[in-house]
N, C-alpha and C. Protein backbone atom coordinates (compact mmCIF):
# COMPACT_ATOMS: atom_id res chain seq x y z
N UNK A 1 0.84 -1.17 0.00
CA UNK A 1 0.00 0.00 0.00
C UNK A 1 0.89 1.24 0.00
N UNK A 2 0.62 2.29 -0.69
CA UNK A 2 1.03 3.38 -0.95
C UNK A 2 0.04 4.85 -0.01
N UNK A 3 0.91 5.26 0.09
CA UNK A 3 -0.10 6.07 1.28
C UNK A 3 1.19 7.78 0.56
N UNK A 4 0.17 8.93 0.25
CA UNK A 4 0.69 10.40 -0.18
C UNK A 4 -0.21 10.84 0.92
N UNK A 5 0.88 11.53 2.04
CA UNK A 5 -0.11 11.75 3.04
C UNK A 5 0.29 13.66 3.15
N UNK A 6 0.02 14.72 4.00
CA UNK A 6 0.34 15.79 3.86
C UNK A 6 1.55 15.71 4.83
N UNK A 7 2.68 16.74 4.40
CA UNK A 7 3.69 16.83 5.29
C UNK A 7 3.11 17.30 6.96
N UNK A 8 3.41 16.33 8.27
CA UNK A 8 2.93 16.61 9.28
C UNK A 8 4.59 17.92 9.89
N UNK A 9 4.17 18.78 10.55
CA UNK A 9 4.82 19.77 10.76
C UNK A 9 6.68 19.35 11.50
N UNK A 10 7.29 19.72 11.82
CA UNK A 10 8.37 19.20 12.34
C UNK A 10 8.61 19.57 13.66
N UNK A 11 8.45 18.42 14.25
CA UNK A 11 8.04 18.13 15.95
C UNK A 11 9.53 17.85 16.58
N UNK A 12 10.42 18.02 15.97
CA UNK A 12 12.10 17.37 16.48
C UNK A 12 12.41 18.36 17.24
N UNK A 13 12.15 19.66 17.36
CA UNK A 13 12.69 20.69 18.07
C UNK A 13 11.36 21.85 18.61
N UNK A 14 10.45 21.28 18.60
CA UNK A 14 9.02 21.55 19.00
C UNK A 14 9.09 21.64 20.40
N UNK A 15 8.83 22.94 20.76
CA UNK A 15 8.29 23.14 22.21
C UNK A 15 6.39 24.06 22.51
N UNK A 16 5.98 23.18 22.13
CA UNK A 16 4.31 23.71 22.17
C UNK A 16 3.85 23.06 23.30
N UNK A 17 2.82 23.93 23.29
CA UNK A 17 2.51 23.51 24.41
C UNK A 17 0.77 22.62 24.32
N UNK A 18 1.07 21.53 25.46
CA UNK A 18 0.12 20.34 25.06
C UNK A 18 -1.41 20.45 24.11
N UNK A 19 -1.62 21.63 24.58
CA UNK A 19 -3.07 21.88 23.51
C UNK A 19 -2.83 22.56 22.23
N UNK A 20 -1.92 22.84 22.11
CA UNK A 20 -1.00 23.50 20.64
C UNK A 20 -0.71 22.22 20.23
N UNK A 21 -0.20 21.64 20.35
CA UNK A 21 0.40 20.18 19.97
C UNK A 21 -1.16 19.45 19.62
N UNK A 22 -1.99 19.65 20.32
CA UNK A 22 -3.37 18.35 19.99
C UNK A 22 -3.78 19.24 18.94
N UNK A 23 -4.67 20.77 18.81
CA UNK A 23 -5.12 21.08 18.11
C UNK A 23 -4.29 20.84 16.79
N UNK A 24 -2.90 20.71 16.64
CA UNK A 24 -2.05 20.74 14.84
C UNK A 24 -2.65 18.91 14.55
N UNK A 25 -2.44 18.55 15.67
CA UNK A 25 -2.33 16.97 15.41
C UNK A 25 -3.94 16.52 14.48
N UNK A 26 -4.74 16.96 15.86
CA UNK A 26 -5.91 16.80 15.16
C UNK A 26 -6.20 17.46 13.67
N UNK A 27 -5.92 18.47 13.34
CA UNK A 27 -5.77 19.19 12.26
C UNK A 27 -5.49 17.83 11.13
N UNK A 28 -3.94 17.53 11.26
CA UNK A 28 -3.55 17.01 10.56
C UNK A 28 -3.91 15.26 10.38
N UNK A 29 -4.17 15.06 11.74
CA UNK A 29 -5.44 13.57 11.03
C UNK A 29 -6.47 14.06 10.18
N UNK A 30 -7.46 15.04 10.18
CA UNK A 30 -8.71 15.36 9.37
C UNK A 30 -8.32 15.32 7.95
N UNK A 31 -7.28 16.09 7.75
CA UNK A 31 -6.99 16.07 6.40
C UNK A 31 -5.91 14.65 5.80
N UNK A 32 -5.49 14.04 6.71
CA UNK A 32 -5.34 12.50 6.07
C UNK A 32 -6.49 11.80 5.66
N UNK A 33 -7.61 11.78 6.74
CA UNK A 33 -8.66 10.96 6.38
C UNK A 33 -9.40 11.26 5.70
N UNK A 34 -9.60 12.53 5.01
CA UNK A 34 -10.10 13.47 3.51
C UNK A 34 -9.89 12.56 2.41
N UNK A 35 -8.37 12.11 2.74
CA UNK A 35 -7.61 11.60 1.88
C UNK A 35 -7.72 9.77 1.44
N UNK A 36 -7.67 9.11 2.66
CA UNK A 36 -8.12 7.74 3.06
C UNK A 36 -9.02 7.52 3.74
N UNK A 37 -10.01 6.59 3.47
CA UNK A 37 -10.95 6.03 4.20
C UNK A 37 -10.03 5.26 5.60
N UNK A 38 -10.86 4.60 6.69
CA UNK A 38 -10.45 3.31 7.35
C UNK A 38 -10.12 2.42 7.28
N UNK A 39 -9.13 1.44 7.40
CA UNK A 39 -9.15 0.65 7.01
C UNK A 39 -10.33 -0.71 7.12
N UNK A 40 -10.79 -1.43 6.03
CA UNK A 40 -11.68 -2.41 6.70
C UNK A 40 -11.50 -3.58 6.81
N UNK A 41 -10.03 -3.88 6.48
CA UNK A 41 -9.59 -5.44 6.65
C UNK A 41 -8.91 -5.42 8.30
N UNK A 42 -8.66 -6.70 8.31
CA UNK A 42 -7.70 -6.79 9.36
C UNK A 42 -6.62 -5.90 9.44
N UNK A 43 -5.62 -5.44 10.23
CA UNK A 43 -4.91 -4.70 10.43
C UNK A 43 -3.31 -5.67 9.92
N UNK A 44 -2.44 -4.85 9.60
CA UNK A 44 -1.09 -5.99 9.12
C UNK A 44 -0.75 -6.30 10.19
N UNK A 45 -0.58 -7.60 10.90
CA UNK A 45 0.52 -8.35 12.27
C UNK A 45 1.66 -7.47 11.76
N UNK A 46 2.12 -7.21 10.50
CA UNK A 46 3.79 -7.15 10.39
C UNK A 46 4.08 -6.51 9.07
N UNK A 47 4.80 -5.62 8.94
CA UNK A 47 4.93 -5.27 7.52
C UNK A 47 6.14 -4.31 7.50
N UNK A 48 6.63 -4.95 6.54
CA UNK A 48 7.79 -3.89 5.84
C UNK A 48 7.13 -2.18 5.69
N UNK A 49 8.17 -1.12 5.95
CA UNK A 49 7.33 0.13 6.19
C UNK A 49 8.95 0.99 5.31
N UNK A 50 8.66 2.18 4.32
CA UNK A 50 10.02 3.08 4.17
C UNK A 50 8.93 4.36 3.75
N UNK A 51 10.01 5.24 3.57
CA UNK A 51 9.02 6.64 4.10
C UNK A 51 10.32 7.62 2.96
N UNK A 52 9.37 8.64 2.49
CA UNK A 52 9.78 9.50 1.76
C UNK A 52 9.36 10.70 2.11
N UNK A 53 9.60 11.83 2.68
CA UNK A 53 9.67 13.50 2.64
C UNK A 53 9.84 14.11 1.69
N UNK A 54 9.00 14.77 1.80
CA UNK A 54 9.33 16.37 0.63
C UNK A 54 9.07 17.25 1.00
N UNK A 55 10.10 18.09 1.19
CA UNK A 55 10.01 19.15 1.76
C UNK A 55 10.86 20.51 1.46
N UNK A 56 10.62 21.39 2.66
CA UNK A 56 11.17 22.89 2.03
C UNK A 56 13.04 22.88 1.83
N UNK A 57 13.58 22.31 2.98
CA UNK A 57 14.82 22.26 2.96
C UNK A 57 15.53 20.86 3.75
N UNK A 58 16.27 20.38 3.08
CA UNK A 58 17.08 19.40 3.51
C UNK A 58 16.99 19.01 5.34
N UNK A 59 16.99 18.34 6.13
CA UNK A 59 16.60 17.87 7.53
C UNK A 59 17.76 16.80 7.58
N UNK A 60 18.16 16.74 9.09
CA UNK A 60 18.70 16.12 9.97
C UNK A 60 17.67 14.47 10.00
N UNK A 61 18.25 13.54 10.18
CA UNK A 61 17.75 12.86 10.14
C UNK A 61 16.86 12.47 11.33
N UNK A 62 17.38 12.81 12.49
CA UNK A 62 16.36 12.60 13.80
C UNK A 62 15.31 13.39 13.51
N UNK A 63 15.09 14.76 13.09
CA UNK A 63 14.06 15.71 12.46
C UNK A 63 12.81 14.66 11.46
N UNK A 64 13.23 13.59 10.65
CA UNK A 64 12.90 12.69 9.62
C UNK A 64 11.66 12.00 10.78
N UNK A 65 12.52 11.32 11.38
CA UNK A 65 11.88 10.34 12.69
C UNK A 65 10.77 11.46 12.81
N UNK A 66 11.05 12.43 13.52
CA UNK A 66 10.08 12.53 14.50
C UNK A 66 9.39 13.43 13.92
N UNK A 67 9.20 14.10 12.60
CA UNK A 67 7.96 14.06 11.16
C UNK A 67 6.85 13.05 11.09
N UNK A 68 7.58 11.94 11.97
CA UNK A 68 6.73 10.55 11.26
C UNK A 68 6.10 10.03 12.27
N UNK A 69 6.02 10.47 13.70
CA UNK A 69 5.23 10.12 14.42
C UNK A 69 3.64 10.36 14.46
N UNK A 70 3.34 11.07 13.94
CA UNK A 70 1.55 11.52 13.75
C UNK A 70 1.50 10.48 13.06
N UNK A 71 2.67 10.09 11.48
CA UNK A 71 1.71 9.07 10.34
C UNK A 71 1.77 8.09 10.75
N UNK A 72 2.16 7.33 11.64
CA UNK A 72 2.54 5.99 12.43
C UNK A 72 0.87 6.13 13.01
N UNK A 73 1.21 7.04 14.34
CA UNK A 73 -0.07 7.03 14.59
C UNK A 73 -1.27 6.69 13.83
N UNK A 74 -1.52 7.82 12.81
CA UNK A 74 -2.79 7.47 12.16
C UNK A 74 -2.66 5.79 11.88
N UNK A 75 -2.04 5.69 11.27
CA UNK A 75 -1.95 3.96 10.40
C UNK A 75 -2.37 3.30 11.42
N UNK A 76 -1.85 3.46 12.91
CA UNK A 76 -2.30 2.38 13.56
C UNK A 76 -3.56 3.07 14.49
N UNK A 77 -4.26 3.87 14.03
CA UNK A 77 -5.71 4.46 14.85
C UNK A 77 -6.82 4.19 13.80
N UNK A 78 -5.74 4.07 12.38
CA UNK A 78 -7.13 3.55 11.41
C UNK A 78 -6.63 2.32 11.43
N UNK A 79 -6.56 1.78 11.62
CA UNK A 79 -6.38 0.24 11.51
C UNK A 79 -5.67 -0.73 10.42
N UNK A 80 -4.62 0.55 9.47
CA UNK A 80 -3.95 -0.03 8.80
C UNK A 80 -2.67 -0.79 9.50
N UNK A 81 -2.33 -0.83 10.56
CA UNK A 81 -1.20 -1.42 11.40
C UNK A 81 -1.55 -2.07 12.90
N UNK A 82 -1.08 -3.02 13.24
CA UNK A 82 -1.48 -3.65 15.04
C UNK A 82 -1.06 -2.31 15.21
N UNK A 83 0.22 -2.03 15.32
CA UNK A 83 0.83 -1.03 16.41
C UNK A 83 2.16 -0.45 15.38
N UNK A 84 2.82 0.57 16.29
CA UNK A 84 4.14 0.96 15.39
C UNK A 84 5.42 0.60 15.73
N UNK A 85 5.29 -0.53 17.06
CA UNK A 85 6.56 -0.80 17.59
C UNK A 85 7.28 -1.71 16.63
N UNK A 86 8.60 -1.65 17.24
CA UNK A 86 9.65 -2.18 16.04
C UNK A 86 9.15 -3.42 15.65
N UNK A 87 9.13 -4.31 16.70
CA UNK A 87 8.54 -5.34 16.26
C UNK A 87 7.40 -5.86 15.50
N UNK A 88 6.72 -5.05 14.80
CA UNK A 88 6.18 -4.91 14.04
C UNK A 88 5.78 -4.09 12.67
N UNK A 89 7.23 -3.05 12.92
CA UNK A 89 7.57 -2.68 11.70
C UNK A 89 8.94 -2.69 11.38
N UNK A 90 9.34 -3.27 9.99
CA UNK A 90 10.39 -3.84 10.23
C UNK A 90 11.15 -2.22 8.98
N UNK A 91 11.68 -1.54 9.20
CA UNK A 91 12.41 -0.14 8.81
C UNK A 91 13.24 -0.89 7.73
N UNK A 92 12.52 0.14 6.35
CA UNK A 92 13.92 -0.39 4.76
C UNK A 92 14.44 0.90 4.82
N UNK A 93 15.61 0.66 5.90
CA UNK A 93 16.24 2.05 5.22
C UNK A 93 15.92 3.22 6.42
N UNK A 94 16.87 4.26 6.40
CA UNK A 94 16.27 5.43 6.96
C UNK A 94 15.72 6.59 6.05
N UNK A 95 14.41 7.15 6.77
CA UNK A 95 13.71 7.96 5.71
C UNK A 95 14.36 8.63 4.51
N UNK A 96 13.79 8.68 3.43
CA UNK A 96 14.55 9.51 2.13
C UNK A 96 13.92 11.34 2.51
N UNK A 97 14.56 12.06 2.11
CA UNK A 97 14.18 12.62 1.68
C UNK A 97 14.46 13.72 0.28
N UNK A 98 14.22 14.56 -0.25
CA UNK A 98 13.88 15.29 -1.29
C UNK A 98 13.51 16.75 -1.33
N UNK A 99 13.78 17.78 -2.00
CA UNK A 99 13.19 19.36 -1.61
C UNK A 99 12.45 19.59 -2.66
N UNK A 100 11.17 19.69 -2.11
CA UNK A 100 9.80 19.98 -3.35
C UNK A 100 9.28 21.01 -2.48
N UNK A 101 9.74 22.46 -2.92
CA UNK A 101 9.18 23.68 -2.35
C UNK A 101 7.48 23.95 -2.27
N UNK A 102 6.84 23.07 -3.61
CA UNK A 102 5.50 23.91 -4.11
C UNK A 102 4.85 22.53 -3.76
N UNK A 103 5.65 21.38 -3.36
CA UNK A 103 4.04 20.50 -3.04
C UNK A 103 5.23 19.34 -1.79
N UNK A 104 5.02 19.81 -0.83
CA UNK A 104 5.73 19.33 0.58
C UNK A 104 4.85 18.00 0.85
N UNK A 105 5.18 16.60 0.90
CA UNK A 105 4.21 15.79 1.30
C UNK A 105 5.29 14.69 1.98
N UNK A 106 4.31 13.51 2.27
CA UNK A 106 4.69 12.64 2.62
C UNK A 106 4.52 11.12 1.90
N UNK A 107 4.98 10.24 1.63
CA UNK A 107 5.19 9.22 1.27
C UNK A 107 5.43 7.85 1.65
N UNK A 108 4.29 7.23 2.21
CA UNK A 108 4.53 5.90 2.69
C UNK A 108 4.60 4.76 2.07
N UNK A 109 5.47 3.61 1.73
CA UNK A 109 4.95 2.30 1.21
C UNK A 109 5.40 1.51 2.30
N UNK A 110 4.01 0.47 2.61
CA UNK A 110 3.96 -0.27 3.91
C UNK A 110 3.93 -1.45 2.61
N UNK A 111 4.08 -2.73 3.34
CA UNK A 111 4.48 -3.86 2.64
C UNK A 111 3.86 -5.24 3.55
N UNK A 112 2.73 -5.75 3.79
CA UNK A 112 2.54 -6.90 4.95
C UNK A 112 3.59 -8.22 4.91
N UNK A 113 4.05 -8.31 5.78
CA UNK A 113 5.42 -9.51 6.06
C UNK A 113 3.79 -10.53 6.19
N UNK A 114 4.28 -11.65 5.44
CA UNK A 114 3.34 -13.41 5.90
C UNK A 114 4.31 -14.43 6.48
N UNK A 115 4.18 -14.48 7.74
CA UNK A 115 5.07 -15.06 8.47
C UNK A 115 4.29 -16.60 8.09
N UNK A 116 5.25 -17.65 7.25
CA UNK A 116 4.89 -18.44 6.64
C UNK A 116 4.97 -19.74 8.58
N UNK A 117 5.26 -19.44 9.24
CA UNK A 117 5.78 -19.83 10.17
C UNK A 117 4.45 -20.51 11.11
N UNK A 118 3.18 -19.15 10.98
CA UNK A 118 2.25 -19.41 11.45
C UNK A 118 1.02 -20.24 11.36
């Protein structure tokens, strides 16, 4: 699954304060789910996950990470994921990113692992 989600703001050096922080958040779920419905299958046990940015100017990579905590979230509040812990997402790579001044987004491809095992 391919997921073009909107760039969520950059939270790496963010000092807001807790209801500043909910009102952007919430913000920025509404307009994901504009975008995607819920999921209505089962949720993935496990899946390969890599992530692409676009954005205004080049970022630190811990900055990358912590961009990506709202879209984790959503995935696993709509029910495209159990959860976001490692163990269940298995990271290709550390985030890419790219400088696209006039259309800043985000870029997910999640991948379900079939643990032939089970």
């Amino acid at each position: 699954m391919k997921f073009t989600l909107p760039l969520p703001p950059n939270r790496g050096n963010a000092r807001w304060h807790w209801r500043t922080e909910k009102q952007k958040k919430d913000s920025w779920f509404v307009h994901a789910d504009l975008l995607y419905k819920p999921n209505k299958k089962p949720p993935m046990a496990k899946a390969k996950i890599s992530a692409k940015l676009y954005t205004y100017n080049k970022m630190d990579v811990d900055n990358l990470f912590a961009r990506l905590k709202w879209p984790l979230d959503w995935l696993t509040r709509r029910g495209y994921i159990v959860d976001d812990d490692p163990d269940i997402l298995d990271w290709q790579g550390i985030p890419k990113q790219a400088v696209d001044r006039k259309n800043q987004r985000l870029e997910i491809q999640l991948e379900e692992i079939i643990d032939e095992d089970l």
